[in-house]
PDB file of N, CA and C in Angstrom:
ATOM      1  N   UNK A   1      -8.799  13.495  -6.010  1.00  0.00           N
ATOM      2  CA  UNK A   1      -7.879  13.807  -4.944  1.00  0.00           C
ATOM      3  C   UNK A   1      -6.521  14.125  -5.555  1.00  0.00           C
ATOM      4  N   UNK A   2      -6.023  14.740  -5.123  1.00  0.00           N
ATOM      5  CA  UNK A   2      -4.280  15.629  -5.440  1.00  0.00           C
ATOM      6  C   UNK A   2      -3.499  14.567  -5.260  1.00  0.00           C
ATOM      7  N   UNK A   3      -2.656  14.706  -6.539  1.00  0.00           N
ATOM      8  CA  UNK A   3      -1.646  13.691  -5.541  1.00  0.00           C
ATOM      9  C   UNK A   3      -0.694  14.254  -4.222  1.00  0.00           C
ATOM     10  N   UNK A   4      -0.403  15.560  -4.432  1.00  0.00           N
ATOM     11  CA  UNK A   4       0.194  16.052  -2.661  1.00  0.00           C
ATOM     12  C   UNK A   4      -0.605  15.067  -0.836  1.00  0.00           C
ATOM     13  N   UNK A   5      -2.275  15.564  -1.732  1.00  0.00           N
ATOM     14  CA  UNK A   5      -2.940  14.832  -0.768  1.00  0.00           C
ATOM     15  C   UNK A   5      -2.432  13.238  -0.543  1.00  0.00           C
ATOM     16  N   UNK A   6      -2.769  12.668  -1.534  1.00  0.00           N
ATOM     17  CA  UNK A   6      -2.053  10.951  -1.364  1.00  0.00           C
ATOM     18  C   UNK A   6      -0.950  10.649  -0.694  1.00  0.00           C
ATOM     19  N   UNK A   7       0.094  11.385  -0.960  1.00  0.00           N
ATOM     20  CA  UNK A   7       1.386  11.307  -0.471  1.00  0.00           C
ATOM     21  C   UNK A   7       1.381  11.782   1.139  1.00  0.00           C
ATOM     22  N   UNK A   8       0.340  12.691   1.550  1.00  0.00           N
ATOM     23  CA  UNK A   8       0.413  12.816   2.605  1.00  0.00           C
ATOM     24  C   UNK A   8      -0.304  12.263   3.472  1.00  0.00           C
ATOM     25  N   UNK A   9      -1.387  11.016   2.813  1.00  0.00           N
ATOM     26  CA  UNK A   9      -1.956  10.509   3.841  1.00  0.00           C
ATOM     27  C   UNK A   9      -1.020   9.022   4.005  1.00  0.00           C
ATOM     28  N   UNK A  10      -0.671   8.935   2.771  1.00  0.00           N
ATOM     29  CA  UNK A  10       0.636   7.508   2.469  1.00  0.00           C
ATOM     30  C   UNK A  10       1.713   7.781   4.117  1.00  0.00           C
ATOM     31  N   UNK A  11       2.036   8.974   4.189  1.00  0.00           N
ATOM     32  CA  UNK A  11       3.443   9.547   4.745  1.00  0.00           C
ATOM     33  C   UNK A  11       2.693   9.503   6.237  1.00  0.00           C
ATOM     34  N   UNK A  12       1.469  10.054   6.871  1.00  0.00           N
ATOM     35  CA  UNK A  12       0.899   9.573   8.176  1.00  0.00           C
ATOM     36  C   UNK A  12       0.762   8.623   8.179  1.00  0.00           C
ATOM     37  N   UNK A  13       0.176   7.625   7.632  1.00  0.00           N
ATOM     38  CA  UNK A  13      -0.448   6.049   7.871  1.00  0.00           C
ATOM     39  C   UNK A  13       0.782   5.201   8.504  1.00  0.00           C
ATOM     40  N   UNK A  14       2.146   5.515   7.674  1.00  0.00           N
ATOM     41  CA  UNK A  14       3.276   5.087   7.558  1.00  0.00           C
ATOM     42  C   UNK A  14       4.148   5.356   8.817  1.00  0.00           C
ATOM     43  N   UNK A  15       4.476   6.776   9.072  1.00  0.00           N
ATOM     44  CA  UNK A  15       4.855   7.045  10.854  1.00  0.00           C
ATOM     45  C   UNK A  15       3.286   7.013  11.605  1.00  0.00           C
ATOM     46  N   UNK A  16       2.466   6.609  11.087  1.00  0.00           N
ATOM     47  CA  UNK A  16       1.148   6.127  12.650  1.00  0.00           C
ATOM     48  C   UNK A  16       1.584   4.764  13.092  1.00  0.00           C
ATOM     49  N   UNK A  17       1.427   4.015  11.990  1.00  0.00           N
ATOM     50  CA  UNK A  17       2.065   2.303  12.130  1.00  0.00           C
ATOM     51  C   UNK A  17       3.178   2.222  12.624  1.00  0.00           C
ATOM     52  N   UNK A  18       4.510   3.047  12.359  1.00  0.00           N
ATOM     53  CA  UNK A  18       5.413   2.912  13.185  1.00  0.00           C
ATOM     54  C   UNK A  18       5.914   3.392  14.688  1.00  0.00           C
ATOM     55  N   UNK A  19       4.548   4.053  15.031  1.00  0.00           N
ATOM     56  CA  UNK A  19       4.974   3.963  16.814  1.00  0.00           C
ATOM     57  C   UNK A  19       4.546   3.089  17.272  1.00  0.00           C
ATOM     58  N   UNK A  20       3.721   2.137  17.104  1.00  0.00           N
ATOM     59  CA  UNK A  20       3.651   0.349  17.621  1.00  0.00           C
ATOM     60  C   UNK A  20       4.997  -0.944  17.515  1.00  0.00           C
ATOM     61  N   UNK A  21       5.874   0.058  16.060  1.00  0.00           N
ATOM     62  CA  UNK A  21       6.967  -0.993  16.382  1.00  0.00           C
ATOM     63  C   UNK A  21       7.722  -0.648  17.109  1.00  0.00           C
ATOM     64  N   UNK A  22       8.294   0.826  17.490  1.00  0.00           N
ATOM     65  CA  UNK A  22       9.242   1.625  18.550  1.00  0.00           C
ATOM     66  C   UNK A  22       8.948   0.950  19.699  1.00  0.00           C
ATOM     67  N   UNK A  23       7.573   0.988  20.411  1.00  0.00           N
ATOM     68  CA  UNK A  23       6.942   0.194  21.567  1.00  0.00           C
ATOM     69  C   UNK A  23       7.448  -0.959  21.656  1.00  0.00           C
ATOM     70  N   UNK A  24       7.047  -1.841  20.713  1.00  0.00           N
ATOM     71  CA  UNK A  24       7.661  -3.660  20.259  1.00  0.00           C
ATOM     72  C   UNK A  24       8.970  -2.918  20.757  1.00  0.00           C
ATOM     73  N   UNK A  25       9.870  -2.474  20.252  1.00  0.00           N
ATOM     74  CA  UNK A  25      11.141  -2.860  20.270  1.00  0.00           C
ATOM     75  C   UNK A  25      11.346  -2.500  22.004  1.00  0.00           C
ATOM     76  N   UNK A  26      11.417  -1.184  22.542  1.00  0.00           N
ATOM     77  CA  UNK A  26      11.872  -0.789  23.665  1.00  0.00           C
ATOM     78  C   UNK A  26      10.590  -1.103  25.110  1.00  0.00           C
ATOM     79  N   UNK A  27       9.870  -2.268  24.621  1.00  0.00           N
ATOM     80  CA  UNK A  27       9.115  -2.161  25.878  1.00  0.00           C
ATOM     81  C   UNK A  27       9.500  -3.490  26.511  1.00  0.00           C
ATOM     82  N   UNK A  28       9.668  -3.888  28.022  1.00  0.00           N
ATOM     83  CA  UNK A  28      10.074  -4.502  29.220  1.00  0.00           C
ATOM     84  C   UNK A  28       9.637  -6.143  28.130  1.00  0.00           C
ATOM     85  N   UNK A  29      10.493  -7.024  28.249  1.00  0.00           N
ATOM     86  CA  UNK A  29      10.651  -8.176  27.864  1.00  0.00           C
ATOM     87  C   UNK A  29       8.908  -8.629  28.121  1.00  0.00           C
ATOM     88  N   UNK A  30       8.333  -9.137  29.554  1.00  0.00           N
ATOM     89  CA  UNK A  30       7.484  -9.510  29.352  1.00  0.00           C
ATOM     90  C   UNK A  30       6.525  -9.075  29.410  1.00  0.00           C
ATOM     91  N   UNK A  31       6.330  -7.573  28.495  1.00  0.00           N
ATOM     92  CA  UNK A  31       4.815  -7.172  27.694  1.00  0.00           C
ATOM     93  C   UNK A  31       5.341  -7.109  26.253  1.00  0.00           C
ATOM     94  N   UNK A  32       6.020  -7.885  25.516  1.00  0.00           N
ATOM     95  CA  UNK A  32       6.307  -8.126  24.092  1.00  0.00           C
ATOM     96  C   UNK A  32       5.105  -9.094  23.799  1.00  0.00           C
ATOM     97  N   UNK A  33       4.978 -10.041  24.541  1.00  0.00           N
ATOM     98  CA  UNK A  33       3.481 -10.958  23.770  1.00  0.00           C
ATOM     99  C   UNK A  33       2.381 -10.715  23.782  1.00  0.00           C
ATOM    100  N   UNK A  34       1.913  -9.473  24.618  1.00  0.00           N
ATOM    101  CA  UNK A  34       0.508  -9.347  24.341  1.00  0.00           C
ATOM    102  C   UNK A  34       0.410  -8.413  23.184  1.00  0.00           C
ATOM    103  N   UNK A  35       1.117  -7.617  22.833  1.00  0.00           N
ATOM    104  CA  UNK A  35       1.319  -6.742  20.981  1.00  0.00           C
ATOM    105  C   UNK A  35       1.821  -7.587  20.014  1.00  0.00           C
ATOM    106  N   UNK A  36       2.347  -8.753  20.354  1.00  0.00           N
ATOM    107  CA  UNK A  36       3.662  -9.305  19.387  1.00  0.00           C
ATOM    108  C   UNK A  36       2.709  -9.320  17.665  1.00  0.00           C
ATOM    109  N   UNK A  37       1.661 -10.272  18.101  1.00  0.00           N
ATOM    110  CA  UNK A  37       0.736 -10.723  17.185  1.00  0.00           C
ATOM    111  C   UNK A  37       0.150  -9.207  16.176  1.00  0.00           C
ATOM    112  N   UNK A  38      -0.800  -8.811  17.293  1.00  0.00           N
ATOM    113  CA  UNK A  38      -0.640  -7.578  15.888  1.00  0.00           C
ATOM    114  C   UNK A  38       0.162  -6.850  14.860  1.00  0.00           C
ATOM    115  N   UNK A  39       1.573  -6.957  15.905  1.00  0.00           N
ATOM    116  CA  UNK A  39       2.731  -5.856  15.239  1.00  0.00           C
ATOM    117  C   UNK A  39       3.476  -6.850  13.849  1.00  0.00           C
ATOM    118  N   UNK A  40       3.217  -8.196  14.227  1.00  0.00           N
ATOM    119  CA  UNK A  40       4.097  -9.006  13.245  1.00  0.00           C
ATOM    120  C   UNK A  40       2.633  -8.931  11.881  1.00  0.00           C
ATOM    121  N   UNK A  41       1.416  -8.860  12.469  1.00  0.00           N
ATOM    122  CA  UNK A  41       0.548  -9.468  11.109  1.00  0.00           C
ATOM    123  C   UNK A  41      -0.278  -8.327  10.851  1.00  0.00           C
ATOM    124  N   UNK A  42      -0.449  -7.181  11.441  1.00  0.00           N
ATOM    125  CA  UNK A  42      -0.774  -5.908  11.113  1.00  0.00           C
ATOM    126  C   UNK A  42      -0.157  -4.972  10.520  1.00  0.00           C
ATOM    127  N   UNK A  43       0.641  -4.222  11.777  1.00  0.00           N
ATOM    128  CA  UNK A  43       1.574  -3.057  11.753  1.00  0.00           C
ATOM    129  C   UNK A  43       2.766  -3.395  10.520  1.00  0.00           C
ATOM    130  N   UNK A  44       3.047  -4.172  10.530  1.00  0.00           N
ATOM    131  CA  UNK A  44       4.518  -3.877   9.679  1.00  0.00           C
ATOM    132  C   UNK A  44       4.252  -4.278   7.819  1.00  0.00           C
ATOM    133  N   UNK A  45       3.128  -5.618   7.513  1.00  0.00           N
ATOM    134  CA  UNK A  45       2.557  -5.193   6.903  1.00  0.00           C
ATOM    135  C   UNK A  45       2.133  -3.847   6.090  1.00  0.00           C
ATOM    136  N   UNK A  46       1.754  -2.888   6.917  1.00  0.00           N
ATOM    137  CA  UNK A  46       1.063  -2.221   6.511  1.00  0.00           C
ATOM    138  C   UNK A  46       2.257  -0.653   6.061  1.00  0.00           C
ATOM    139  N   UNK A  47       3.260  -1.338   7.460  1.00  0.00           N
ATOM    140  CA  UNK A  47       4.186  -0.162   7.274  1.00  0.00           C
ATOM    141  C   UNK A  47       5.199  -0.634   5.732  1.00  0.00           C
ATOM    142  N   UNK A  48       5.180  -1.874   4.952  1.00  0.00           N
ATOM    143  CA  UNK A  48       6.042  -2.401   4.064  1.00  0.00           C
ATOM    144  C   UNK A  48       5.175  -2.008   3.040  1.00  0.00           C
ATOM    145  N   UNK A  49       3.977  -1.741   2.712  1.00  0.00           N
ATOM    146  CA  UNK A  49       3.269  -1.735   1.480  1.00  0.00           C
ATOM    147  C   UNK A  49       3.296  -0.092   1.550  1.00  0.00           C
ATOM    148  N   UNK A  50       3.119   0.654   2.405  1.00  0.00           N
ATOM    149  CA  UNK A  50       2.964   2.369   1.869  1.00  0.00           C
ATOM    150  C   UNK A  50       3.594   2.688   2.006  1.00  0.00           C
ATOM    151  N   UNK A  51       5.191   1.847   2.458  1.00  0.00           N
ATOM    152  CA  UNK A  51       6.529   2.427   2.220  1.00  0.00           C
ATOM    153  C   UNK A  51       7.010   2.242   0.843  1.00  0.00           C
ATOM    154  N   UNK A  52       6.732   0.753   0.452  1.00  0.00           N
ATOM    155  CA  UNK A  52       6.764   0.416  -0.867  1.00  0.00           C
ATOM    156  C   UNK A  52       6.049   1.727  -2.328  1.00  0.00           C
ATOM    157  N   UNK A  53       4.376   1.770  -1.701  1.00  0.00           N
ATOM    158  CA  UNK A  53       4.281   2.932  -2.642  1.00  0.00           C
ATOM    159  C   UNK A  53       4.342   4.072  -2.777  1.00  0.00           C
ATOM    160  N   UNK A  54       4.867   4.496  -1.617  1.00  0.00           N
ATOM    161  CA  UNK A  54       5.424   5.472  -1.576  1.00  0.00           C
ATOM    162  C   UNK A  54       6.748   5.655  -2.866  1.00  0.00           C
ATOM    163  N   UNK A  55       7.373   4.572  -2.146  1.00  0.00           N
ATOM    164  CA  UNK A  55       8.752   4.772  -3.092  1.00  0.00           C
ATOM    165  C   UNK A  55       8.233   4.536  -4.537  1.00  0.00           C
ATOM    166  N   UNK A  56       8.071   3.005  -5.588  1.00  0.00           N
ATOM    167  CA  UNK A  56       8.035   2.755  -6.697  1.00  0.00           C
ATOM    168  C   UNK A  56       6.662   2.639  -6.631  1.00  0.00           C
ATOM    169  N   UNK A  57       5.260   3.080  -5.836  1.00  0.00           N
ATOM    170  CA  UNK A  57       4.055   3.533  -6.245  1.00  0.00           C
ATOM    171  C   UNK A  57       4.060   4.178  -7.925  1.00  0.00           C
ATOM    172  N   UNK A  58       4.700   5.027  -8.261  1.00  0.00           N
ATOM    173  CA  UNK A  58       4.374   5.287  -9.749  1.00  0.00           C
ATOM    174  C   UNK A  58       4.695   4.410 -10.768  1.00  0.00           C
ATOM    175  N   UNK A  59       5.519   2.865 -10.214  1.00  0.00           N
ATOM    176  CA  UNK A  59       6.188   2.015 -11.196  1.00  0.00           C
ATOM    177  C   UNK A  59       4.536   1.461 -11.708  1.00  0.00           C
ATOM    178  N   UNK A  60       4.031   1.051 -10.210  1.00  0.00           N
ATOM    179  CA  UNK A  60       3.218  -0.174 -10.406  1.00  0.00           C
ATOM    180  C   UNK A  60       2.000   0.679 -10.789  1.00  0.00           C
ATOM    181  N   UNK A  61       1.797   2.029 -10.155  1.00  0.00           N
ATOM    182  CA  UNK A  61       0.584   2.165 -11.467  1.00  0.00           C
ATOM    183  C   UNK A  61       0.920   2.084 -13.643  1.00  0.00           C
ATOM    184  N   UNK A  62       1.943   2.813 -13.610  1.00  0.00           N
ATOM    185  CA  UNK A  62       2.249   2.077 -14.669  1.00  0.00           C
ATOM    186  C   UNK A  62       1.881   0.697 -15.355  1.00  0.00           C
ATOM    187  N   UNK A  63       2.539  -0.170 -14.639  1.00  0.00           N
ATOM    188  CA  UNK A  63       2.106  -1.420 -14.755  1.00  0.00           C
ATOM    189  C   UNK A  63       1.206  -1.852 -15.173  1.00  0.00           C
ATOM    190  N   UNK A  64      -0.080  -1.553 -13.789  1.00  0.00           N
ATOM    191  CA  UNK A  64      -1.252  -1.449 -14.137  1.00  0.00           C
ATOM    192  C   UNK A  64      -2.230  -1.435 -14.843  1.00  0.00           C
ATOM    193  N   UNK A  65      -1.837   0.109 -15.743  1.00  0.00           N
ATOM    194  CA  UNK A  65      -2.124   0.513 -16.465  1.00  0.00           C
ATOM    195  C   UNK A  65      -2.187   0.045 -17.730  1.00  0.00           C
ATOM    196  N   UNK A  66      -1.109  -0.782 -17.966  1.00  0.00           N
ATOM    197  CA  UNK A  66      -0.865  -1.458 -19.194  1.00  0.00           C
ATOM    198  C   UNK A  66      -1.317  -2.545 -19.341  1.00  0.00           C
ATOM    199  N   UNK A  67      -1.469  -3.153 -18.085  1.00  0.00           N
ATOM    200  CA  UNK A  67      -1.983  -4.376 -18.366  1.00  0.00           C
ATOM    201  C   UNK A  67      -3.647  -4.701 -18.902  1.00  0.00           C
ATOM    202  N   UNK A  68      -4.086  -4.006 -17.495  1.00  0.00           N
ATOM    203  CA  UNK A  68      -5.332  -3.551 -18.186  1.00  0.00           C
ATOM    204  C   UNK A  68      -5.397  -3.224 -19.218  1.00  0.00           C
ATOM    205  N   UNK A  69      -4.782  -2.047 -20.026  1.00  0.00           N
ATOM    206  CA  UNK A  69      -4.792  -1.991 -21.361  1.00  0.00           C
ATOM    207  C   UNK A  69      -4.694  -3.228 -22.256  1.00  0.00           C
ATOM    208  N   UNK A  70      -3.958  -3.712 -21.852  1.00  0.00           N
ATOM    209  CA  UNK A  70      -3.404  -4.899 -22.896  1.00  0.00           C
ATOM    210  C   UNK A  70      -4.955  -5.796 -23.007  1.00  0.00           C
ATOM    211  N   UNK A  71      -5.376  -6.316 -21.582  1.00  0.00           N
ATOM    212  CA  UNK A  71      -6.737  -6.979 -21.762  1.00  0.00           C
ATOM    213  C   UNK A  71      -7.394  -6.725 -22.343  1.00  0.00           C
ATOM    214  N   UNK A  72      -7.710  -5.525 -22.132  1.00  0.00           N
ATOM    215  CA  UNK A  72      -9.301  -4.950 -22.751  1.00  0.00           C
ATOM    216  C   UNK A  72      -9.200  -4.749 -24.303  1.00  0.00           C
ATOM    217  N   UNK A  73      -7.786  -4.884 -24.711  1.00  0.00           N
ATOM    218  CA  UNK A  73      -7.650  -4.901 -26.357  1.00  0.00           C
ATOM    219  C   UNK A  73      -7.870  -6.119 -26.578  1.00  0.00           C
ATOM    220  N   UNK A  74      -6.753  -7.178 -26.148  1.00  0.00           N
ATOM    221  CA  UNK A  74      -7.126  -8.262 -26.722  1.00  0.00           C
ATOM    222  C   UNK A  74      -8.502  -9.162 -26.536  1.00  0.00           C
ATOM    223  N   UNK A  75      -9.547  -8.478 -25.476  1.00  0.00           N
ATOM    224  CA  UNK A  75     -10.616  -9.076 -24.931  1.00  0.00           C
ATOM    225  C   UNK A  75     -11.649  -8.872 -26.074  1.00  0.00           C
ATOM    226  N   UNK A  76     -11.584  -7.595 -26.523  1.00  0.00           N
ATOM    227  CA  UNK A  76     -12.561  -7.025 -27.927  1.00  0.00           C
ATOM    228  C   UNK A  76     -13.550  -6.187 -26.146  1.00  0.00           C
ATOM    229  N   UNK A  77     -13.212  -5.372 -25.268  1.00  0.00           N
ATOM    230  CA  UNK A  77     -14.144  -5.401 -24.300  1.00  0.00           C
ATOM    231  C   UNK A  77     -14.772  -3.976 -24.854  1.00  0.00           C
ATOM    232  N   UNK A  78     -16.003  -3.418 -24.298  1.00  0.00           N
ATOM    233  CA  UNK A  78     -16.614  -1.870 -24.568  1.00  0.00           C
ATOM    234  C   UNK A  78     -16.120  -1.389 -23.004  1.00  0.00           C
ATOM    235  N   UNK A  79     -15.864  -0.238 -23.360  1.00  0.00           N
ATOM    236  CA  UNK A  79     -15.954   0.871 -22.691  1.00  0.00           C
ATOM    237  C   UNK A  79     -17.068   2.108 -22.979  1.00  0.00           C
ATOM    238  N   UNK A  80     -17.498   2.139 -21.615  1.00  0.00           N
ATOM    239  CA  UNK A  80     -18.867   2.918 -21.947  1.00  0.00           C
ATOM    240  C   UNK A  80     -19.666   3.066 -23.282  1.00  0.00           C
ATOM    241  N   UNK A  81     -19.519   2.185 -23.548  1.00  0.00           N
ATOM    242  CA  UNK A  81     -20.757   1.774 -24.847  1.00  0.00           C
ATOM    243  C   UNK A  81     -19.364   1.818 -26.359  1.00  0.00           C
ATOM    244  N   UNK A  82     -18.078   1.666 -26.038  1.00  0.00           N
ATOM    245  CA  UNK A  82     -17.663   1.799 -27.110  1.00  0.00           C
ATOM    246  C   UNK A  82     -16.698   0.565 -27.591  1.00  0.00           C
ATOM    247  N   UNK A  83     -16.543   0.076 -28.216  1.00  0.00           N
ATOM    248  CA  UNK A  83     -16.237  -0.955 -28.740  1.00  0.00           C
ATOM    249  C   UNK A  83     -15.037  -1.186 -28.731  1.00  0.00           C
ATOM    250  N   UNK A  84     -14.060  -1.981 -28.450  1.00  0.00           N
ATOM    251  CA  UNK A  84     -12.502  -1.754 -28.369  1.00  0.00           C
ATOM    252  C   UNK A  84     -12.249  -2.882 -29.171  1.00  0.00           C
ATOM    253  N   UNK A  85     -11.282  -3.101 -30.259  1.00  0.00           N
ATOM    254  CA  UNK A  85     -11.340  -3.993 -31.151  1.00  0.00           C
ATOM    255  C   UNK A  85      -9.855  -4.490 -31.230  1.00  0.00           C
TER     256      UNK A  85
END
């Protein structure tokens, strides 16, 4: 997959999740509790992590990347039949 593609499903997921909090915010005092629960342990969740990788997404694959690296050296692990020492 492209990364254009990624970024653009990152960038819908991100304004989809946020028309449930617009609702939360501007809807009549007492229909706030029957959404409250999803929007606090679903929606915003979800809107904080693909906002997150959106933004420093390329830090933490980095990261990642290295770490794993780092294991699989010091582990002695194979990769597809090859020996990492």
């Amino acid at each position: 997959m492209k990364e254009v593609t990624k970024r653009r499903i990152l960038r819908w997921i991100h304004i989809v999740f946020g028309i449930p909090i617009l609702g939360y915010i501007y809807s009549p005092f007492e229909e706030i509790p029957k959404y409250a629960t999803r929007v606090r342990f679903v929606v915003v969740p979800v809107m904080l992590l693909s906002g997150l990788w959106m933004w420093k997404g390329h830090v933490l694959r980095r990261l990642i990347s290295k770490v794993s690296e780092n294991y699989l050296h010091e582990n002695g692990t194979s990769i597809g039949g090859i020996e990492i020492q």
